[in-house]
N, C-alpha and C. Protein backbone atom coordinates (compact mmCIF):
# COMPACT_ATOMS: atom_id res chain seq x y z
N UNK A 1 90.72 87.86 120.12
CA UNK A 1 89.71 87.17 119.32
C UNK A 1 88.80 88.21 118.67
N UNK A 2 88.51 87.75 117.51
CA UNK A 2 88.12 88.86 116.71
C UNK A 2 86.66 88.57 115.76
N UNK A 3 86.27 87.16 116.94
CA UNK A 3 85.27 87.01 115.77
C UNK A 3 84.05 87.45 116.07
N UNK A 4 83.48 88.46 116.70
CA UNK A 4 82.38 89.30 116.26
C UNK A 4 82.48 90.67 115.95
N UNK A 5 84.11 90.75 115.19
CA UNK A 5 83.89 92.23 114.50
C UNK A 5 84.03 91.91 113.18
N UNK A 6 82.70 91.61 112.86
CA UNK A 6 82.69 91.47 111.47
C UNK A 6 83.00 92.62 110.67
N UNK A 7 83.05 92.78 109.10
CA UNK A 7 84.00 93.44 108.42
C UNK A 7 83.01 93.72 107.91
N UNK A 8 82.05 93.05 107.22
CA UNK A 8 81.09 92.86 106.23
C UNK A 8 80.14 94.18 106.44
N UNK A 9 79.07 94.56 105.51
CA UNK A 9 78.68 95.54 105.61
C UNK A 9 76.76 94.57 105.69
N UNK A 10 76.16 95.30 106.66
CA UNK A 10 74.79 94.35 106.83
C UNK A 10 74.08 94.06 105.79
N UNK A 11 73.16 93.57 105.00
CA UNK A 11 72.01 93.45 104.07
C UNK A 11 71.13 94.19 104.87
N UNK A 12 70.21 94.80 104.35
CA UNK A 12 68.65 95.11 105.15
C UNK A 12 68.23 94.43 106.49
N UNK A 13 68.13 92.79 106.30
CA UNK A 13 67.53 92.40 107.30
C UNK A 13 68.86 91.63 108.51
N UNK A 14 69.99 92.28 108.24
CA UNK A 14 70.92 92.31 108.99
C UNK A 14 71.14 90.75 109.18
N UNK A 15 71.10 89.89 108.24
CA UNK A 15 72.02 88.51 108.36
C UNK A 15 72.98 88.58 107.84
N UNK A 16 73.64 87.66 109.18
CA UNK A 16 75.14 87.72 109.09
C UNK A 16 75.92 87.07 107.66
N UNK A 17 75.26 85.99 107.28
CA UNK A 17 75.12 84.97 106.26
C UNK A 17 75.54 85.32 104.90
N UNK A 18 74.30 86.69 104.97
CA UNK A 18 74.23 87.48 103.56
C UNK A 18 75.37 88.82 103.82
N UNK A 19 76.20 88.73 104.22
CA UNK A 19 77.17 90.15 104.63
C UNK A 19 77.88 90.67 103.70
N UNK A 20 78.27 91.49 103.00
CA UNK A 20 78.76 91.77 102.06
C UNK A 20 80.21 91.96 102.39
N UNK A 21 81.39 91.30 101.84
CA UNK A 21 82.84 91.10 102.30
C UNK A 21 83.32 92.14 101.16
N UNK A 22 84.23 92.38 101.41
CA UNK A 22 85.26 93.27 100.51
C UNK A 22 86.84 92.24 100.71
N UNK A 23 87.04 91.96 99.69
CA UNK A 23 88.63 91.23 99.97
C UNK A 23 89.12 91.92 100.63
N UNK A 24 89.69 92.93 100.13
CA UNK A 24 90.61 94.16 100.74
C UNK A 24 90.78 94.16 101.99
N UNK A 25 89.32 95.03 102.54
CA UNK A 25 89.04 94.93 104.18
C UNK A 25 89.49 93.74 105.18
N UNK A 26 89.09 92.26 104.45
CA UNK A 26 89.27 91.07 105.11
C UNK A 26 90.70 90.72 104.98
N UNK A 27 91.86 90.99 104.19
CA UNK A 27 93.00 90.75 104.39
C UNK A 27 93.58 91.87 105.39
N UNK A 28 93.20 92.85 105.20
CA UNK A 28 93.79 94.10 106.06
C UNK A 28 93.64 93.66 107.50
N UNK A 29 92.48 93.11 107.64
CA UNK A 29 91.88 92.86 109.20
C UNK A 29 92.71 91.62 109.64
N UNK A 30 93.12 90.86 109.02
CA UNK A 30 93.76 89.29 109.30
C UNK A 30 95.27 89.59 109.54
N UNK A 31 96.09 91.04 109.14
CA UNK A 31 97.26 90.88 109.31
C UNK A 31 96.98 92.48 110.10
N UNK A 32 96.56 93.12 110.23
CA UNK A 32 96.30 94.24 111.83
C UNK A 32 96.17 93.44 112.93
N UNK A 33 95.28 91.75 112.67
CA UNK A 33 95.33 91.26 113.51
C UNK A 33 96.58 90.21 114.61
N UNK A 34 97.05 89.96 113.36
CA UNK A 34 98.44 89.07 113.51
C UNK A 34 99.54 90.06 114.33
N UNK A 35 99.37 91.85 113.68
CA UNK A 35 100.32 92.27 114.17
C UNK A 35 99.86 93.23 115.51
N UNK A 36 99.19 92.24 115.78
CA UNK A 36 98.45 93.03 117.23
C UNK A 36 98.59 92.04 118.26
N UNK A 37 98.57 90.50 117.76
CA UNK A 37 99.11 89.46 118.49
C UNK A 37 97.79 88.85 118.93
N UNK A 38 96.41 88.88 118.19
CA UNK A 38 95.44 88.37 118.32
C UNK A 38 95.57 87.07 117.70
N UNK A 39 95.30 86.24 118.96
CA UNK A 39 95.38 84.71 118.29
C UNK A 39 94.29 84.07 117.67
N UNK A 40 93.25 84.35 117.30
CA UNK A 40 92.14 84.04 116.26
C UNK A 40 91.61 85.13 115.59
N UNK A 41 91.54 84.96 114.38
CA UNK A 41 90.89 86.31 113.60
C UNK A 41 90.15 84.99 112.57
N UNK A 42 88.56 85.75 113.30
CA UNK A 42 87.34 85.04 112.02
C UNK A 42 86.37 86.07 111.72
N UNK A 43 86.43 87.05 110.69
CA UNK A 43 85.34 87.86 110.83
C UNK A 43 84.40 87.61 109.43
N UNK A 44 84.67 86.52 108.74
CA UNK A 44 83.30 86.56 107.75
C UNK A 44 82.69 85.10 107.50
N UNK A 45 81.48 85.24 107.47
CA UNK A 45 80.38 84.11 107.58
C UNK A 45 81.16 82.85 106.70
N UNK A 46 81.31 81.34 107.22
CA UNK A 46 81.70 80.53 106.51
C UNK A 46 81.36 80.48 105.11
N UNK A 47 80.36 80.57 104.86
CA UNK A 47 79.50 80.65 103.88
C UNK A 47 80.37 81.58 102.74
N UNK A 48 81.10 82.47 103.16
CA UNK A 48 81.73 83.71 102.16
C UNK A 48 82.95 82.45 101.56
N UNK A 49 83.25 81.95 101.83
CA UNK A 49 84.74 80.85 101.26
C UNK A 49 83.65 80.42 99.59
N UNK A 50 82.67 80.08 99.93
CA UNK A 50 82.18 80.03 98.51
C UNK A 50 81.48 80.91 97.26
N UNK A 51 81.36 80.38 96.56
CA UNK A 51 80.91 81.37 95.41
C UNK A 51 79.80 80.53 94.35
N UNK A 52 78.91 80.86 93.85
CA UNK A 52 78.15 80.63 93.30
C UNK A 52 77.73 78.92 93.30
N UNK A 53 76.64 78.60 92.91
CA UNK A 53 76.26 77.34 92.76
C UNK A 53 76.89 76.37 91.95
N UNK A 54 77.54 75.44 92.41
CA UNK A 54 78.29 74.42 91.42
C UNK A 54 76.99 72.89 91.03
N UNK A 55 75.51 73.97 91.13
CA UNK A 55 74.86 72.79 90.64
C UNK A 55 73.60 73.65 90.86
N UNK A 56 72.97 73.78 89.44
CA UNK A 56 72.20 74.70 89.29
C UNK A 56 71.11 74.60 90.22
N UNK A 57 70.01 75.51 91.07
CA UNK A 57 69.37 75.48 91.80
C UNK A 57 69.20 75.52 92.84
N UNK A 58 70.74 74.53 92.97
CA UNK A 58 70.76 74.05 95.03
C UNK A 58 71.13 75.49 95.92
N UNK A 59 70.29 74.96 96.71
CA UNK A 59 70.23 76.51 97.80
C UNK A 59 70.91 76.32 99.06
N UNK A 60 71.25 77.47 99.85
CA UNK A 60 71.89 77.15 101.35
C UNK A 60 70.45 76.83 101.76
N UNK A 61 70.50 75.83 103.17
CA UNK A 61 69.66 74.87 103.65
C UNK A 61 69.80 76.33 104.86
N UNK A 62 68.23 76.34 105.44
CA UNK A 62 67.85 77.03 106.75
C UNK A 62 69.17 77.07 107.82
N UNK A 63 69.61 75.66 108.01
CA UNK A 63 70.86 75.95 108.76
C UNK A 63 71.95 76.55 108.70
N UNK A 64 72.35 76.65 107.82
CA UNK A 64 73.28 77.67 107.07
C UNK A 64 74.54 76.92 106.54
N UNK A 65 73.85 75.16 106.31
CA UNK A 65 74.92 74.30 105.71
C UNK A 65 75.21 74.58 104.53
N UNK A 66 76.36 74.77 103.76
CA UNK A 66 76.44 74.45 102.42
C UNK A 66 76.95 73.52 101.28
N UNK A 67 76.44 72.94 100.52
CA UNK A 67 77.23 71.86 99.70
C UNK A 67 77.16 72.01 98.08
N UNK A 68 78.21 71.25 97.58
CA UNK A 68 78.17 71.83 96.08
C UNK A 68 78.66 72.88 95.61
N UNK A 69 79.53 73.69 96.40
CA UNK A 69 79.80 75.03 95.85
C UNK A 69 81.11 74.94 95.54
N UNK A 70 81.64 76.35 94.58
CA UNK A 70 83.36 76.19 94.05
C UNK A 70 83.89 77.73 95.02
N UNK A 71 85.32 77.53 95.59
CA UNK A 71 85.68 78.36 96.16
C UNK A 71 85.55 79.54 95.68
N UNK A 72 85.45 80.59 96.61
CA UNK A 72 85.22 82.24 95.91
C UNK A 72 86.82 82.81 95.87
N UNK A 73 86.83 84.06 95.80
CA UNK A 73 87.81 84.90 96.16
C UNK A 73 88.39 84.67 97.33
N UNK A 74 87.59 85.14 98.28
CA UNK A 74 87.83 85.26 99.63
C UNK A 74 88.98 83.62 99.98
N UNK A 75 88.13 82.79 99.44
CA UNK A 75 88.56 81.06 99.79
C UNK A 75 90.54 81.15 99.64
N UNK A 76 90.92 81.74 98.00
CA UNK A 76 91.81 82.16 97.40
C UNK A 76 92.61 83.32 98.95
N UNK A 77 92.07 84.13 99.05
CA UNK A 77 92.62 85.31 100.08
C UNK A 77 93.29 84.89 101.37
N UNK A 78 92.36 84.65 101.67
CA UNK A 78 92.39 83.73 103.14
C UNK A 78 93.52 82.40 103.24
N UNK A 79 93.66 81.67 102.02
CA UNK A 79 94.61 80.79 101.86
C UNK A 79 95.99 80.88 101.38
N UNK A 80 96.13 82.33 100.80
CA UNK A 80 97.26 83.02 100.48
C UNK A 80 98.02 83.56 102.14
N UNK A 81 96.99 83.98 102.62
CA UNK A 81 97.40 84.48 104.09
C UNK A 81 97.59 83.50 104.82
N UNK A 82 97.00 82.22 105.10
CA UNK A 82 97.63 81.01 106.08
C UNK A 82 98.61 80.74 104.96
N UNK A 83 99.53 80.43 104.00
CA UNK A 83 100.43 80.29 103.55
C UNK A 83 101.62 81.08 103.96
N UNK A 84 101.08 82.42 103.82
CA UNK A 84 102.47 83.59 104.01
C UNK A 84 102.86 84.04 105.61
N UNK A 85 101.52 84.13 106.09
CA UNK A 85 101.34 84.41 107.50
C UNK A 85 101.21 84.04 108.31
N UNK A 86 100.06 82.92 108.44
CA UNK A 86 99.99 82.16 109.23
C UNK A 86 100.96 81.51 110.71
N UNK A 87 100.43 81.54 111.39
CA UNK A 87 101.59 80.76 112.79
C UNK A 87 102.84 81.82 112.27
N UNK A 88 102.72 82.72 111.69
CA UNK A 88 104.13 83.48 111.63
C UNK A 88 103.92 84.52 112.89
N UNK A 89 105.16 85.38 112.95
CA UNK A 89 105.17 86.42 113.89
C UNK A 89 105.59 87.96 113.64
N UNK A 90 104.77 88.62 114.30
CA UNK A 90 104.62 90.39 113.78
C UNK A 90 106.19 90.73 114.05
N UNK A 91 106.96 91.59 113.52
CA UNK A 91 108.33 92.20 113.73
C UNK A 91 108.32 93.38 113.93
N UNK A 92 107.88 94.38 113.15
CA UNK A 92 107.73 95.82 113.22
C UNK A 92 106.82 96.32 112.45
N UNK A 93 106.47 97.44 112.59
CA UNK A 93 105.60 98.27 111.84
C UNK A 93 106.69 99.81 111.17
N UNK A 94 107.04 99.58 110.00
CA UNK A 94 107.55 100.64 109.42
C UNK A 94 107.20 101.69 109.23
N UNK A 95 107.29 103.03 109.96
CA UNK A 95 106.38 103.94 109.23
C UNK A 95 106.89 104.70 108.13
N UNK A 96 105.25 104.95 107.41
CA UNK A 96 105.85 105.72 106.34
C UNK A 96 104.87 106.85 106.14
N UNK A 97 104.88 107.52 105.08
CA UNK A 97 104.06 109.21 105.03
C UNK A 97 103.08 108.79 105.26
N UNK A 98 101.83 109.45 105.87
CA UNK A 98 100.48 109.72 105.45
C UNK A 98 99.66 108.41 106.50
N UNK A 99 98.42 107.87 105.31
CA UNK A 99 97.96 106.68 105.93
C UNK A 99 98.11 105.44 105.19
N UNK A 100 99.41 105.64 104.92
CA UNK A 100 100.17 104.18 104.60
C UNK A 100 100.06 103.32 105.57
N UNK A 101 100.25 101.89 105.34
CA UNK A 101 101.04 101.15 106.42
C UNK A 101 101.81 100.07 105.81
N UNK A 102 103.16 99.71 106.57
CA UNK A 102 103.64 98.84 106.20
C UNK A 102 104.32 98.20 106.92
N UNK A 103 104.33 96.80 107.54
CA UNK A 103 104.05 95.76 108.62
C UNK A 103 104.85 94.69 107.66
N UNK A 104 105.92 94.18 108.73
CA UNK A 104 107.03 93.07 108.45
C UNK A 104 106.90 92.10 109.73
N UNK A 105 106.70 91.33 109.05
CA UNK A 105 106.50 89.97 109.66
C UNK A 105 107.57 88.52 109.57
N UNK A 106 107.47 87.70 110.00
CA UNK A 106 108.47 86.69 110.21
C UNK A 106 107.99 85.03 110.34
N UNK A 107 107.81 84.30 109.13
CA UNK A 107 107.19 82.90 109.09
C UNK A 107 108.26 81.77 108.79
N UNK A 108 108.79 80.36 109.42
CA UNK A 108 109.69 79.69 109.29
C UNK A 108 111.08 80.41 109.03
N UNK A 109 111.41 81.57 109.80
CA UNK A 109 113.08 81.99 109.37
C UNK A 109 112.78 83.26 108.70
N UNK A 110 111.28 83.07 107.46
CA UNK A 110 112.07 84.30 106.64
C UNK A 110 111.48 85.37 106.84
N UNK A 111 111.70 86.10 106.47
CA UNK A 111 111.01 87.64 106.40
C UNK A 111 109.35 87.47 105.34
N UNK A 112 108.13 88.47 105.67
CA UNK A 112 107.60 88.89 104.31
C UNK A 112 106.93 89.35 105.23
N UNK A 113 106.89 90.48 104.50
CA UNK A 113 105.87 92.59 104.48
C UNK A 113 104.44 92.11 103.79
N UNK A 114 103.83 93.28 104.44
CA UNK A 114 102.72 93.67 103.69
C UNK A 114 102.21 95.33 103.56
N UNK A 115 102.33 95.73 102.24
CA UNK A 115 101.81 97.05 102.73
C UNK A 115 100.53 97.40 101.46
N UNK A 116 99.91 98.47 102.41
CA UNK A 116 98.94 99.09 101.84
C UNK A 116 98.39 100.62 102.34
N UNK A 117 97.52 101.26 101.58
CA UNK A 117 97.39 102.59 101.91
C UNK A 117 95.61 103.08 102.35
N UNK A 118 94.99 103.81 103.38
CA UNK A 118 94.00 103.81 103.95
C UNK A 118 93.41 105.51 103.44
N UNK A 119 94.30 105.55 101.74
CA UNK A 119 93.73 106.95 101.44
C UNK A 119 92.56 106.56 100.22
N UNK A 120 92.35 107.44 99.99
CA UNK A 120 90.62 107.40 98.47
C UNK A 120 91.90 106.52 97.19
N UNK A 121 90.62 105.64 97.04
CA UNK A 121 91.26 105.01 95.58
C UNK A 121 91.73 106.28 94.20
N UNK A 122 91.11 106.71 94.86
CA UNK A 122 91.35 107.61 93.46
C UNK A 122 92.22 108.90 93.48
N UNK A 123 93.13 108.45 94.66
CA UNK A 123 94.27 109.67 95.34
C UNK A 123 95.58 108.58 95.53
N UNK A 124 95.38 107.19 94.82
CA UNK A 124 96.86 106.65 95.55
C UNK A 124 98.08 107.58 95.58
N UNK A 125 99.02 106.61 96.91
CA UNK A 125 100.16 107.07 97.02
C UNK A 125 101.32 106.05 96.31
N UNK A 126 102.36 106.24 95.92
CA UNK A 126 103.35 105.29 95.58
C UNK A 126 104.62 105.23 96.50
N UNK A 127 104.97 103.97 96.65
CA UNK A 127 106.38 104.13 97.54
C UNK A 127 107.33 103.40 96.93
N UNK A 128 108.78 104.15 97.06
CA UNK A 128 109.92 103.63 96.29
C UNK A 128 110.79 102.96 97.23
N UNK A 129 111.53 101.83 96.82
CA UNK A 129 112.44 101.55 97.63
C UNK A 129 113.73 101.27 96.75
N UNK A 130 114.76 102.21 97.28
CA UNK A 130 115.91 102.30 96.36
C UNK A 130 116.20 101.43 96.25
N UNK A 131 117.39 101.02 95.20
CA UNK A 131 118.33 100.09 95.03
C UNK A 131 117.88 98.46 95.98
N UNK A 132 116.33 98.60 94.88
CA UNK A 132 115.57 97.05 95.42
C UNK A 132 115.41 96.20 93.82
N UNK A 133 115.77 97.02 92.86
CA UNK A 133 115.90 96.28 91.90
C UNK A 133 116.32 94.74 91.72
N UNK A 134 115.87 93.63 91.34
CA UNK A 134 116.08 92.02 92.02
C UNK A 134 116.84 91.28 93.50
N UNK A 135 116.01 92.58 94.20
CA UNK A 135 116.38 92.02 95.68
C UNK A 135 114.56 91.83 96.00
N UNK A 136 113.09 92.21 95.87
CA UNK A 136 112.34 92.21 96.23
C UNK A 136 111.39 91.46 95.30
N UNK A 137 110.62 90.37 95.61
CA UNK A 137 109.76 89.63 95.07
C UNK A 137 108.10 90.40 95.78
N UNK A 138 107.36 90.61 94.64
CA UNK A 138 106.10 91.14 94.90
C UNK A 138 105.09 90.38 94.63
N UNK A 139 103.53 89.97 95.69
CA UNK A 139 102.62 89.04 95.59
C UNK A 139 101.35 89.80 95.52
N UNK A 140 100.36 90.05 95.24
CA UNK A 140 98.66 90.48 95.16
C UNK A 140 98.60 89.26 96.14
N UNK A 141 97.28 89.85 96.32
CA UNK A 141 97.04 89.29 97.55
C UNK A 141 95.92 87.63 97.21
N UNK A 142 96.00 88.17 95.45
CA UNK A 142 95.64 86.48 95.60
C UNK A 142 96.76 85.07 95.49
N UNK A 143 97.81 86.06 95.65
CA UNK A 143 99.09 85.16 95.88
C UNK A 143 99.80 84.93 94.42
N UNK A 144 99.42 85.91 93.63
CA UNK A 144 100.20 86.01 92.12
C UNK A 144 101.17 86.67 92.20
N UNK A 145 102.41 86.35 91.60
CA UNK A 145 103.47 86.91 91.43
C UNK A 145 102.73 88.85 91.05
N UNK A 146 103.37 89.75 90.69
CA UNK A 146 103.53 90.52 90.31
C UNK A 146 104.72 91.13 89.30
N UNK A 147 104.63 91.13 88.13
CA UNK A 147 105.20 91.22 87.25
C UNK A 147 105.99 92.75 87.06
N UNK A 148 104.90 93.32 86.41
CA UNK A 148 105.06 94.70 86.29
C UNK A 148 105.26 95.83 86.85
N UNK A 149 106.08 95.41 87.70
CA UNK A 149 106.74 96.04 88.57
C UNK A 149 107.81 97.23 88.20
N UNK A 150 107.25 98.76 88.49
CA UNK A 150 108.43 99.67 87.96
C UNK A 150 108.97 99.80 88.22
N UNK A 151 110.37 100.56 87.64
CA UNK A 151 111.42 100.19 87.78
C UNK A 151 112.14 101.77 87.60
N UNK A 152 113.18 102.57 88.22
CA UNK A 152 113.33 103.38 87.91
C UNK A 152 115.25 103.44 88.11
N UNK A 153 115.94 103.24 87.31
CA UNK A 153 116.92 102.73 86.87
C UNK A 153 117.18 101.52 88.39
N UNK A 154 117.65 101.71 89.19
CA UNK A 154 117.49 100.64 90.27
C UNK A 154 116.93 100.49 91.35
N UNK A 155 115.76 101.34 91.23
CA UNK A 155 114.76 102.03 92.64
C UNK A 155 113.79 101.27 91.69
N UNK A 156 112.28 100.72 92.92
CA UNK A 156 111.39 99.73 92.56
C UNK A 156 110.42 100.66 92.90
N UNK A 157 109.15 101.36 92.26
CA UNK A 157 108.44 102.07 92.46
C UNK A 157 107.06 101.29 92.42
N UNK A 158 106.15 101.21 93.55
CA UNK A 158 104.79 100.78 93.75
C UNK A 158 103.73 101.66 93.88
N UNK A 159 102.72 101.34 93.60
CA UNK A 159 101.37 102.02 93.69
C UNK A 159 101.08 101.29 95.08
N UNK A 160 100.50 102.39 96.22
CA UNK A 160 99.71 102.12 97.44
C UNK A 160 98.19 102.34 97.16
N UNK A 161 97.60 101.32 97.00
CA UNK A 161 96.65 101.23 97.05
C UNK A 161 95.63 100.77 98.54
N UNK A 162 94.02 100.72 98.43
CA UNK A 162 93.29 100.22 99.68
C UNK A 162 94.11 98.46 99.63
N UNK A 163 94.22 97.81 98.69
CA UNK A 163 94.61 96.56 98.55
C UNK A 163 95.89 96.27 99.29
N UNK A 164 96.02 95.33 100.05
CA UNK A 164 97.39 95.03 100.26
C UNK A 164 98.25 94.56 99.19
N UNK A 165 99.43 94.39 98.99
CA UNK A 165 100.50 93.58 98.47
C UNK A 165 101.53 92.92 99.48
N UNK A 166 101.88 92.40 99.29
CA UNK A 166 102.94 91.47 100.38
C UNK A 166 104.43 91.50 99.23
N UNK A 167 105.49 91.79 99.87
CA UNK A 167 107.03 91.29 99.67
C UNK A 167 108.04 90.46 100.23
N UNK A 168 108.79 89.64 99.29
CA UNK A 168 109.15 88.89 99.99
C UNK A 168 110.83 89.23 99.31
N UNK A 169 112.12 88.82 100.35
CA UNK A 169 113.31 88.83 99.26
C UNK A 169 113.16 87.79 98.38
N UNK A 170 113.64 88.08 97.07
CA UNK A 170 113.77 87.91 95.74
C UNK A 170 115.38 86.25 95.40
N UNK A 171 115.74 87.07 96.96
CA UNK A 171 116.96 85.57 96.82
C UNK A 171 117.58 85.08 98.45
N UNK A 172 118.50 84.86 98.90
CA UNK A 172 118.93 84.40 100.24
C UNK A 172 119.20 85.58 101.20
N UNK A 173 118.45 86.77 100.86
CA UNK A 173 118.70 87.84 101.62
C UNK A 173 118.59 87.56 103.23
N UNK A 174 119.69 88.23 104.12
CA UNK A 174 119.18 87.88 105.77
C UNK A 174 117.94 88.72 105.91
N UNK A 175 117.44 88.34 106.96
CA UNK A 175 116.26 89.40 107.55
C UNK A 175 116.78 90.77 107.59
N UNK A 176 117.46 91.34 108.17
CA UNK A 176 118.11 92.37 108.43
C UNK A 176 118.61 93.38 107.49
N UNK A 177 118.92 92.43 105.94
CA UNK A 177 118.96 93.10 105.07
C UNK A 177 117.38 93.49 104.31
N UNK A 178 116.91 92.62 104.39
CA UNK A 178 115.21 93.04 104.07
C UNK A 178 114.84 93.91 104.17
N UNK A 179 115.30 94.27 106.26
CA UNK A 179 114.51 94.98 106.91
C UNK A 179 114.78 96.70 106.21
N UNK A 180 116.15 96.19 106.61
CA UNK A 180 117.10 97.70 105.76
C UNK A 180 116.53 98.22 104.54
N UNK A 181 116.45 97.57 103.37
CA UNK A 181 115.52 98.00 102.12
C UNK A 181 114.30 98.56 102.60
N UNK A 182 113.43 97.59 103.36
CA UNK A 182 111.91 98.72 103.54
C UNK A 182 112.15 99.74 104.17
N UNK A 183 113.07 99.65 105.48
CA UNK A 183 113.03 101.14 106.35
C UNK A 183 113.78 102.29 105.20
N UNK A 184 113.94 101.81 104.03
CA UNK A 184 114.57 102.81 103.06
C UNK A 184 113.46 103.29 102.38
N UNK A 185 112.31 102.82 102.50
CA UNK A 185 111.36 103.27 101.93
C UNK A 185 110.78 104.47 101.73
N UNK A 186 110.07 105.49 100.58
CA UNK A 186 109.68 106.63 100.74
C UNK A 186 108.34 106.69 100.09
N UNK A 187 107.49 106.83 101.03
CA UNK A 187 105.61 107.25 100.18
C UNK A 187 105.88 108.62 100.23
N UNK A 188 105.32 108.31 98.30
CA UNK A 188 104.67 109.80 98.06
C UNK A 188 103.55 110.21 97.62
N UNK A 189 102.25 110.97 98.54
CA UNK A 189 101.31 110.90 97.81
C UNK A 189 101.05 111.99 96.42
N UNK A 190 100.20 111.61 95.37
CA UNK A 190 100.16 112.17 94.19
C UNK A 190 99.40 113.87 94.56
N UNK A 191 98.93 114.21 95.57
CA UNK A 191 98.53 115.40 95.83
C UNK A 191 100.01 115.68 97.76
N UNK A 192 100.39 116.71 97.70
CA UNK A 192 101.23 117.50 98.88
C UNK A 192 100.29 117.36 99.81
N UNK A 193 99.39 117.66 100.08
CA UNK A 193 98.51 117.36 101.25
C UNK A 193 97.81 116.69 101.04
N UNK A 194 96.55 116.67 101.99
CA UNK A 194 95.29 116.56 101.91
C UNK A 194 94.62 117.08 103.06
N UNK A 195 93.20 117.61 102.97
CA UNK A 195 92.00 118.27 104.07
C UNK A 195 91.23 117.41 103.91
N UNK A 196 90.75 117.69 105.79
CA UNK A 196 89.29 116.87 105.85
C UNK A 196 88.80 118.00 106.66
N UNK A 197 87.52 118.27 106.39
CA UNK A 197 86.97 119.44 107.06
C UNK A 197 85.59 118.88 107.43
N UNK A 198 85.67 118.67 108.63
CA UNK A 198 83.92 117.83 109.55
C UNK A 198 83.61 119.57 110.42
N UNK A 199 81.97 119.70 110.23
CA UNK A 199 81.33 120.35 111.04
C UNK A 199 80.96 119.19 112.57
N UNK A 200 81.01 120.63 113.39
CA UNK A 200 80.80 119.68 114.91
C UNK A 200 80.22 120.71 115.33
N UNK A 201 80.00 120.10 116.75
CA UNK A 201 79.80 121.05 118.07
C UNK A 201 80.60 121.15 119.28
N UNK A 202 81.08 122.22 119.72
CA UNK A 202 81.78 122.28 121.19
C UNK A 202 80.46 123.00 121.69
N UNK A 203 79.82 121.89 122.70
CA UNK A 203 78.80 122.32 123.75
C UNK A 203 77.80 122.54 123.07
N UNK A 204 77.16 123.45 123.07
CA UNK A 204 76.10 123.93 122.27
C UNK A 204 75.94 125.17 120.78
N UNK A 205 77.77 125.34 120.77
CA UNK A 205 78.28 126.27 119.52
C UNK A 205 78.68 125.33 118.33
N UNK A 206 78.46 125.49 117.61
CA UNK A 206 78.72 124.89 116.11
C UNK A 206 80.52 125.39 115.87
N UNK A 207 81.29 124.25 115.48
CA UNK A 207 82.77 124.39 114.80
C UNK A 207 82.93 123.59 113.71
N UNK A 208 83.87 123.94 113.28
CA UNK A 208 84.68 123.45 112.15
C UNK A 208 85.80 122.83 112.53
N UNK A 209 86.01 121.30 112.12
CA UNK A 209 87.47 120.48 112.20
C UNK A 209 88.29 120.69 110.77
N UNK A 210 89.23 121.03 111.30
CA UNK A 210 90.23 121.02 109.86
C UNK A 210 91.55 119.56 110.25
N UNK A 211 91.48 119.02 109.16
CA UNK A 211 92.53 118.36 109.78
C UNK A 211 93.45 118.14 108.03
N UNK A 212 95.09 118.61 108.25
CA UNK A 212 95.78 118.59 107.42
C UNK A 212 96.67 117.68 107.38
N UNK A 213 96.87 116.60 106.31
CA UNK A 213 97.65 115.72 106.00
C UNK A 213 99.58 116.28 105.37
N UNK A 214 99.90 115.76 106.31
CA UNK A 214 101.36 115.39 104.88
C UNK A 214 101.51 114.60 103.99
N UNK A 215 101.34 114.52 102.66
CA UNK A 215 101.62 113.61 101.72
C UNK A 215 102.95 113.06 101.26
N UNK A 216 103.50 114.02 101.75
CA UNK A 216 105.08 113.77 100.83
C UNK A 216 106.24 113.04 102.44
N UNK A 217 107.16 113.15 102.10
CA UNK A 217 108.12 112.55 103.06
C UNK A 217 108.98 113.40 103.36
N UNK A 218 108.73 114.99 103.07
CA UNK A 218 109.36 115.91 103.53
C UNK A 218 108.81 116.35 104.85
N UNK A 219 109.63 117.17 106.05
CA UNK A 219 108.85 117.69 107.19
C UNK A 219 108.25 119.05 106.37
N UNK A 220 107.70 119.43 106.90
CA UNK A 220 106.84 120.58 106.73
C UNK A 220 107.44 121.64 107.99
């Protein structure tokens, strides 16, 4: 159970109410959670399912009832995920380079993935999966097809972004063949490494953490 690790980031006077959600974060957390085998995941204020006033003026009431309002994002997010995920069940966790992840799951019979990447927006990685050319159907996570999908004569090339995407097969594929396409998978990030360098202390001496990434899908 997951419902007091909220996601949200506090306001000043630290109500829960007013929390600031990030889609992203809140789908990531709902299927880490599924594939952890946590049987309730609630981490943002009811109140977040809506979005702006559907009647000029009216305010949330002291209790924290609300009425009159039109669904937000989140409402959209959250309902894409009880559609795809929901009462479904975790299968494996694929690994791939870096701080990718990509997590296959199993709802009424069929297969559908989700992956995404836990590096700086502005460093994505991309991952190819060969000879997936009209074997793989791709969703955003507000549950829109994905179109523009590249294509590299019969290898399907994606951008890993903080955002998830979800895949599903494209036609009567078994599970097994699904599975086979993703574990074919290769992330590559757009930089060979990456550094993180934190100052610390051992005891009462000052150090330096270096910590070096692999980006690519080669060993080093």
């Amino acid at each position: 159970n997951t419902e007091l690790f909220y996601i949200g980031k506090p306001t000043k006077n630290d109500n829960y109410y007013q929390y600031h959600v990030k889609g992203h974060e809140m789908a990531r957390r709902f299927l880490i959670d599924l594939a952890s085998g946590v049987s309730r995941s609630f981490c943002i204020p009811d109140t977040t399912y809506c979005k702006g006033e559907l009647v000029p003026k009216q305010e949330v009431n002291p209790g924290g009832t609300v009425a009159g309002l039109v669904p937000s994002r989140y409402f959209v997010i959250y309902n894409t995920l009880t559609k795809l995920f929901a009462d479904g069940k975790f299968i494996k966790q694929i690994p791939i380079t870096g701080r990718n992840k990509l997590y296959v799951y199993e709802k009424n019979n069929l297969p559908i993935a989700a992956a995404w990447s836990y590096d700086d927006a502005d460093k994505p990685s991309t991952i190819k999966f060969p000879e997936a050319d009209g074997k793989l159907k791709f969703l955003d996570i507000m549950g829109n097809v994905i179109e523009d999908v590249q294509v590299n004569e019969k290898d399907i090339i994606m951008e890993l972004v903080n955002t998830p995407f979800y895949m599903a097969p494209a036609n009567n594929m078994r599970k097994d063949e699904f599975i086979k396409i993703l574990e074919s998978a290769k992330a590559e990030g757009k930089t060979p490494f990456s550094m993180l360098v934190q100052a610390t202390y051992v005891g009462d001496r000052p150090a330096i953490a270096l910590e070096v990434r692999n980006m690519t899908s080669d060993t080093i």
